[in-house]
N, C-alpha and C. Protein backbone atom coordinates (compact mmCIF):
# COMPACT_ATOMS: atom_id res chain seq x y z
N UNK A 1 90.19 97.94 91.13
CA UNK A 1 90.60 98.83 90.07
C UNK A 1 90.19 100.28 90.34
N UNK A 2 89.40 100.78 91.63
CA UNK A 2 88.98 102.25 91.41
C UNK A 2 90.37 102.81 92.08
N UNK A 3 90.99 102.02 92.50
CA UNK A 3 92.24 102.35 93.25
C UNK A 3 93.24 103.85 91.92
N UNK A 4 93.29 103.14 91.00
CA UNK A 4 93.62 103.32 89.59
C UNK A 4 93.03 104.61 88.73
N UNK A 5 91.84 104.78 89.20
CA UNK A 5 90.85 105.75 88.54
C UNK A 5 91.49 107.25 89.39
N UNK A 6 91.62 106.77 90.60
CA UNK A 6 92.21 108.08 91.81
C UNK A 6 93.32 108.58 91.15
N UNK A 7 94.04 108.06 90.24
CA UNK A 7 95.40 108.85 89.30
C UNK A 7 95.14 109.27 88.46
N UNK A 8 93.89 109.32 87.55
CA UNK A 8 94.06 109.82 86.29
C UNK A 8 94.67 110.83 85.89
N UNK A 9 95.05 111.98 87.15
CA UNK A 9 96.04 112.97 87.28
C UNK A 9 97.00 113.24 87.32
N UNK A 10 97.81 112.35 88.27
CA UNK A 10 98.88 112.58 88.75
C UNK A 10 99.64 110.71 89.66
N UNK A 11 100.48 111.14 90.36
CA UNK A 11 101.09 109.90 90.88
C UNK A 11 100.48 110.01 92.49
N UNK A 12 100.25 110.89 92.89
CA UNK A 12 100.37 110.50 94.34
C UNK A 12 98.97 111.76 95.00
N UNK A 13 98.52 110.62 95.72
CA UNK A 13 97.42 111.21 96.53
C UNK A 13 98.00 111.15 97.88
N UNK A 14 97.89 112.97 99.05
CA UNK A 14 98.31 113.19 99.58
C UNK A 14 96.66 112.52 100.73
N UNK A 15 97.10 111.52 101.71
CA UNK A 15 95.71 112.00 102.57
C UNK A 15 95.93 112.16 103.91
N UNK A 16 96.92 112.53 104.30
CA UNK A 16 96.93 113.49 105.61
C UNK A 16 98.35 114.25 105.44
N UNK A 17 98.48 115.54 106.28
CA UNK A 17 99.35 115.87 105.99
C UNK A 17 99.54 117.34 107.27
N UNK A 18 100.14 116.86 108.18
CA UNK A 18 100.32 117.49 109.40
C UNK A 18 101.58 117.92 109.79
N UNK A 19 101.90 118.39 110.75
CA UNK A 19 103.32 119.25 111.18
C UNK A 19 104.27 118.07 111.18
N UNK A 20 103.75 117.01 111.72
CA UNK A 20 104.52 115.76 111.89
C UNK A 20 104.51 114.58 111.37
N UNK A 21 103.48 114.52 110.49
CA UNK A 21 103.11 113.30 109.72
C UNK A 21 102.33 113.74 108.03
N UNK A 22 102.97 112.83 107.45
CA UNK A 22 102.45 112.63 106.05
C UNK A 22 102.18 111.60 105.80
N UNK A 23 100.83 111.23 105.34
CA UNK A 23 100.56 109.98 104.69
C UNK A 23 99.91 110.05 103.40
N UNK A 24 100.17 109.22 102.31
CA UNK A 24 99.67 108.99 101.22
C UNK A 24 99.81 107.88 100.16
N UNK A 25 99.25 107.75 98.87
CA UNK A 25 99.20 106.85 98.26
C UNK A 25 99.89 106.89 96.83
N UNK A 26 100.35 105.96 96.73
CA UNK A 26 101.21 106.66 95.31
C UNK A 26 100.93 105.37 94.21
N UNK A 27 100.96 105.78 92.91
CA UNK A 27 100.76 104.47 91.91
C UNK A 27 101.84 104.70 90.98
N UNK A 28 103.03 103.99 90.78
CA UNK A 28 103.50 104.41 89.60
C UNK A 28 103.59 103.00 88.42
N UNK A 29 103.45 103.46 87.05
CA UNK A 29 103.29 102.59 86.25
C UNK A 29 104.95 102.18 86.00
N UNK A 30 104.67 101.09 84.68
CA UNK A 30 106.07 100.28 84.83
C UNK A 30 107.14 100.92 84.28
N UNK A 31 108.15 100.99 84.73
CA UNK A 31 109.62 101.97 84.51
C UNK A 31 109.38 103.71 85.09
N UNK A 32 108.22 103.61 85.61
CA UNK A 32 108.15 105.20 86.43
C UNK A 32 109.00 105.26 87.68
N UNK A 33 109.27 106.45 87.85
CA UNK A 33 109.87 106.41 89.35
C UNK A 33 109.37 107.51 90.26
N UNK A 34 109.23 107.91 91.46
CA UNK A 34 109.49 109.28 91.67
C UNK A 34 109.88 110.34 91.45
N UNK A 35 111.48 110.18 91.64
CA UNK A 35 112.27 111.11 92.43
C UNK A 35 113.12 111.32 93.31
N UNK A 36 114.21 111.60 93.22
CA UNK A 36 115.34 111.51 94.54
C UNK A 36 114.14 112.81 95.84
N UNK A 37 114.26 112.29 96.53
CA UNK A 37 113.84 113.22 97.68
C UNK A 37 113.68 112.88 98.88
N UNK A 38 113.84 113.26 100.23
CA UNK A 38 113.66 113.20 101.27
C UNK A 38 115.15 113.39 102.14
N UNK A 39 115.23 114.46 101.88
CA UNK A 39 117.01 114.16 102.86
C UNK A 39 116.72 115.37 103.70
N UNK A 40 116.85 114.80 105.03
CA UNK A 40 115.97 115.55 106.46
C UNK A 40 116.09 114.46 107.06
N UNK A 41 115.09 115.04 108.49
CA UNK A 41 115.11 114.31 109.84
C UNK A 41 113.51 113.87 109.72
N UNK A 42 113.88 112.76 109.33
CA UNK A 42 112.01 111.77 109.26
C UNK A 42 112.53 110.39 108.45
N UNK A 43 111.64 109.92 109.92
CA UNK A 43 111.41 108.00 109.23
C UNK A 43 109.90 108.40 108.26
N UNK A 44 110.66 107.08 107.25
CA UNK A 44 109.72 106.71 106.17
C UNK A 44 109.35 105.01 105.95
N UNK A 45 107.71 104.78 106.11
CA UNK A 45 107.88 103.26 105.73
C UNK A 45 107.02 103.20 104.53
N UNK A 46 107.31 102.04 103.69
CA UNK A 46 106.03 102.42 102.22
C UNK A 46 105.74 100.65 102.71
N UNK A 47 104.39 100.89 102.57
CA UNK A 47 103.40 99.78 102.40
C UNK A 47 103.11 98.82 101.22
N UNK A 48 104.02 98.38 100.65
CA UNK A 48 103.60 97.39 99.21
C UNK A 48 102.48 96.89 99.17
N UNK A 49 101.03 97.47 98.45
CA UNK A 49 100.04 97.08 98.36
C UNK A 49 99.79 96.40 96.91
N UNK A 50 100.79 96.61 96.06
CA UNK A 50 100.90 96.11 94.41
C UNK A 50 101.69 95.89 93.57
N UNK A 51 102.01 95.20 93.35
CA UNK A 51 103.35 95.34 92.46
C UNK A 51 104.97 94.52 92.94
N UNK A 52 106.10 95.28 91.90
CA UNK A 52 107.33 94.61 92.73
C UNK A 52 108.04 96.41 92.28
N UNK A 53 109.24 96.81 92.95
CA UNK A 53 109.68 97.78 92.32
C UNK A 53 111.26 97.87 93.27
N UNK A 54 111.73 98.62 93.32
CA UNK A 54 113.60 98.61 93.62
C UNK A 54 113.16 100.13 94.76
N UNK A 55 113.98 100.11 95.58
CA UNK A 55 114.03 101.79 96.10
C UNK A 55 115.41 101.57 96.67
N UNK A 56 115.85 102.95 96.13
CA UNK A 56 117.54 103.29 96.37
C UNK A 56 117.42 104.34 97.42
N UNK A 57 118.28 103.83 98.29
CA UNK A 57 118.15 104.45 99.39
C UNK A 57 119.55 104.76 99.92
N UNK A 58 120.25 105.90 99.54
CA UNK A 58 121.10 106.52 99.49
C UNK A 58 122.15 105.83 98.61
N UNK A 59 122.91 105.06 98.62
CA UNK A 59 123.84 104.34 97.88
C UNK A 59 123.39 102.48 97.62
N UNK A 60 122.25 102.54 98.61
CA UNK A 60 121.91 101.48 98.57
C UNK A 60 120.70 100.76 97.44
N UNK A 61 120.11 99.78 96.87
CA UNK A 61 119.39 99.67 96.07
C UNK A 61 119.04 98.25 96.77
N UNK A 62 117.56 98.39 97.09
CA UNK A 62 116.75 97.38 97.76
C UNK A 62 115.42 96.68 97.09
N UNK A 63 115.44 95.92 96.44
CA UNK A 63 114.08 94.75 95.69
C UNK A 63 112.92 94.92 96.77
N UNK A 64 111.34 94.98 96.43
CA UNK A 64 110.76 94.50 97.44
C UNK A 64 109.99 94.18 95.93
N UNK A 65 108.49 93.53 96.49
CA UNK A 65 107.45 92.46 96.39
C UNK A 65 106.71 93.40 97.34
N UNK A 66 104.90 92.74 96.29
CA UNK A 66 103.62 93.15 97.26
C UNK A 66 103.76 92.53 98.63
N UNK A 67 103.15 93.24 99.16
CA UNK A 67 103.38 92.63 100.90
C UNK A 67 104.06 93.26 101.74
N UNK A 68 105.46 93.68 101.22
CA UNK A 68 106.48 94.20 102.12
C UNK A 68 106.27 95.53 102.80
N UNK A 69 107.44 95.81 103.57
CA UNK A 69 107.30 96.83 103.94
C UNK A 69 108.89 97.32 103.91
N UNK A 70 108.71 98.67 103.48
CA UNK A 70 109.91 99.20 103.23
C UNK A 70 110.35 100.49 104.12
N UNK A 71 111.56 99.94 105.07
CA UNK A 71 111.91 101.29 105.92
C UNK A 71 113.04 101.74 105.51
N UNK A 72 112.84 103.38 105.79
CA UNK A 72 113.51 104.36 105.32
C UNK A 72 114.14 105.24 106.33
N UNK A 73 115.30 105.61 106.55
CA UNK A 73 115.87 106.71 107.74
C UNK A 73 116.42 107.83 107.32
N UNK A 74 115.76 109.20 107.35
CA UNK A 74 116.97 109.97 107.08
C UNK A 74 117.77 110.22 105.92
N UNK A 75 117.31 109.64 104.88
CA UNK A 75 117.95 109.44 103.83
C UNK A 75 117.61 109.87 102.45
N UNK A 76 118.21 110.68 101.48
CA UNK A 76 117.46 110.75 100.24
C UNK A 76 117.47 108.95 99.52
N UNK A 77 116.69 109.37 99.08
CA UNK A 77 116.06 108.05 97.90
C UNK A 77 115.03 108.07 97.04
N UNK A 78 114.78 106.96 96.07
CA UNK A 78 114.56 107.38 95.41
C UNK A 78 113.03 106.02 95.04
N UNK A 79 112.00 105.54 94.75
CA UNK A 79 110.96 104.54 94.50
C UNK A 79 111.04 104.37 92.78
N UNK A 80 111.29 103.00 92.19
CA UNK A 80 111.35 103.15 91.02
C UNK A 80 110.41 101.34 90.63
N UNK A 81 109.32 101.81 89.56
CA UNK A 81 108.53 100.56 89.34
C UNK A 81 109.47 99.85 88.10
N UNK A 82 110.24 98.58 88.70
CA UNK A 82 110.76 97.99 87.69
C UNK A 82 109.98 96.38 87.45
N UNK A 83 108.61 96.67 88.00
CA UNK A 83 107.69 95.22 87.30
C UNK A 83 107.00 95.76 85.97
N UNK A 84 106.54 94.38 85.60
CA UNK A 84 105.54 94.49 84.52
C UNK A 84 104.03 94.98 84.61
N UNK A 85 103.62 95.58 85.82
CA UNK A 85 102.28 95.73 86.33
C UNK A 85 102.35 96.92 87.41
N UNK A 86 101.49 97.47 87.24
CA UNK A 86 101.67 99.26 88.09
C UNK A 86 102.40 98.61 89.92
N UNK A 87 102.78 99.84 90.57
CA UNK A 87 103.04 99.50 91.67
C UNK A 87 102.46 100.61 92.24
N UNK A 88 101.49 99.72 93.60
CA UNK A 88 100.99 100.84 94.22
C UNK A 88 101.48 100.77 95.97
N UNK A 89 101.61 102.19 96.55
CA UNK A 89 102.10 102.21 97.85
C UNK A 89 101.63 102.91 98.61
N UNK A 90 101.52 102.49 100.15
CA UNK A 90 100.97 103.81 100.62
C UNK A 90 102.71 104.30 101.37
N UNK A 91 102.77 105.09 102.04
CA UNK A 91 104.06 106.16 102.73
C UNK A 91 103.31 106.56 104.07
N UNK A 92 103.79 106.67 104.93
CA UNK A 92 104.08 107.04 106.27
C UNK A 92 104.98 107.39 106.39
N UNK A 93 104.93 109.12 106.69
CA UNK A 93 106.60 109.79 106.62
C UNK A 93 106.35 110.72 108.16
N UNK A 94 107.25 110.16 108.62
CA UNK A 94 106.96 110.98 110.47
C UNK A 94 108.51 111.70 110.51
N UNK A 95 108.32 112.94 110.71
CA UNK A 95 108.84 114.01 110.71
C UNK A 95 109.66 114.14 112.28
N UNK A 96 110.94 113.69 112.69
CA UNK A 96 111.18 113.87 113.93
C UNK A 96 111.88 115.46 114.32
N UNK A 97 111.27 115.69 115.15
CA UNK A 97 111.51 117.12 115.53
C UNK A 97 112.54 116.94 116.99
C-alpha cells in the first residue's frame, strides 16, 4: 500500500527521464484515464503491476489484466482504468531517433 501514498498528488511519478528514455509509474483509480497522447517516433511498453484496465491504441481498444504487458508503437493512445480496484503501471517509453 505505500505504493498508493506516492499519489496523494497526482497520477504519475516520473523516475527517469532522459533524451531517449522515460520511465515511470502511474496509478489511476476506477473510471480514470490519462489522456490521448503520444503520437511521435517511440516504442512504449506498460508493465501491469495492478489492476485490469482497456488502452486504445489508435483505433484499436485492447483489455489487459495484472501481469501483462502492453506494447505500444508510434501511436497516440490513450490508458483507461475500467476495474473495480486502482490500476497501477509502470511505462517504458524509448524515444527512437
Amino acid at each position: 500500500m505505500q505504493v498508493e501514498k506516492l499519489f496523494s498528488s497526482g497520477k504519475s511519478i516520473v523516475l527517469l527521464n532522459s533524451n531517449d528514455r522515460r520511465i515511470g509509474i502511474v496509478l489511476l483509480k476506477p473510471g480514470e484515464n490519462v489522456g490521448f497522447h503520444g503520437e511521435g517516433a517511440f516504442e512504449e511498453k506498460l508493465y501491469i503491476l495492478r489492476g485490469r484496465g482497456k488502452a486504445v491504441i489508435g483505433d484499436v481498444e485492447r483489455e489487459f489484466d495484472e501481469g501483462e504487458i502492453v506494447q505500444i508503437n508510434s501511436c497516440k493512445h490513450d490508458v483507461i482504468n475500467c476495474g473495480n480496484d486502482i490500476l497501477i503501471y509502470v511505462y517504458d517509453c524509448k524515444v527512437k531517433h
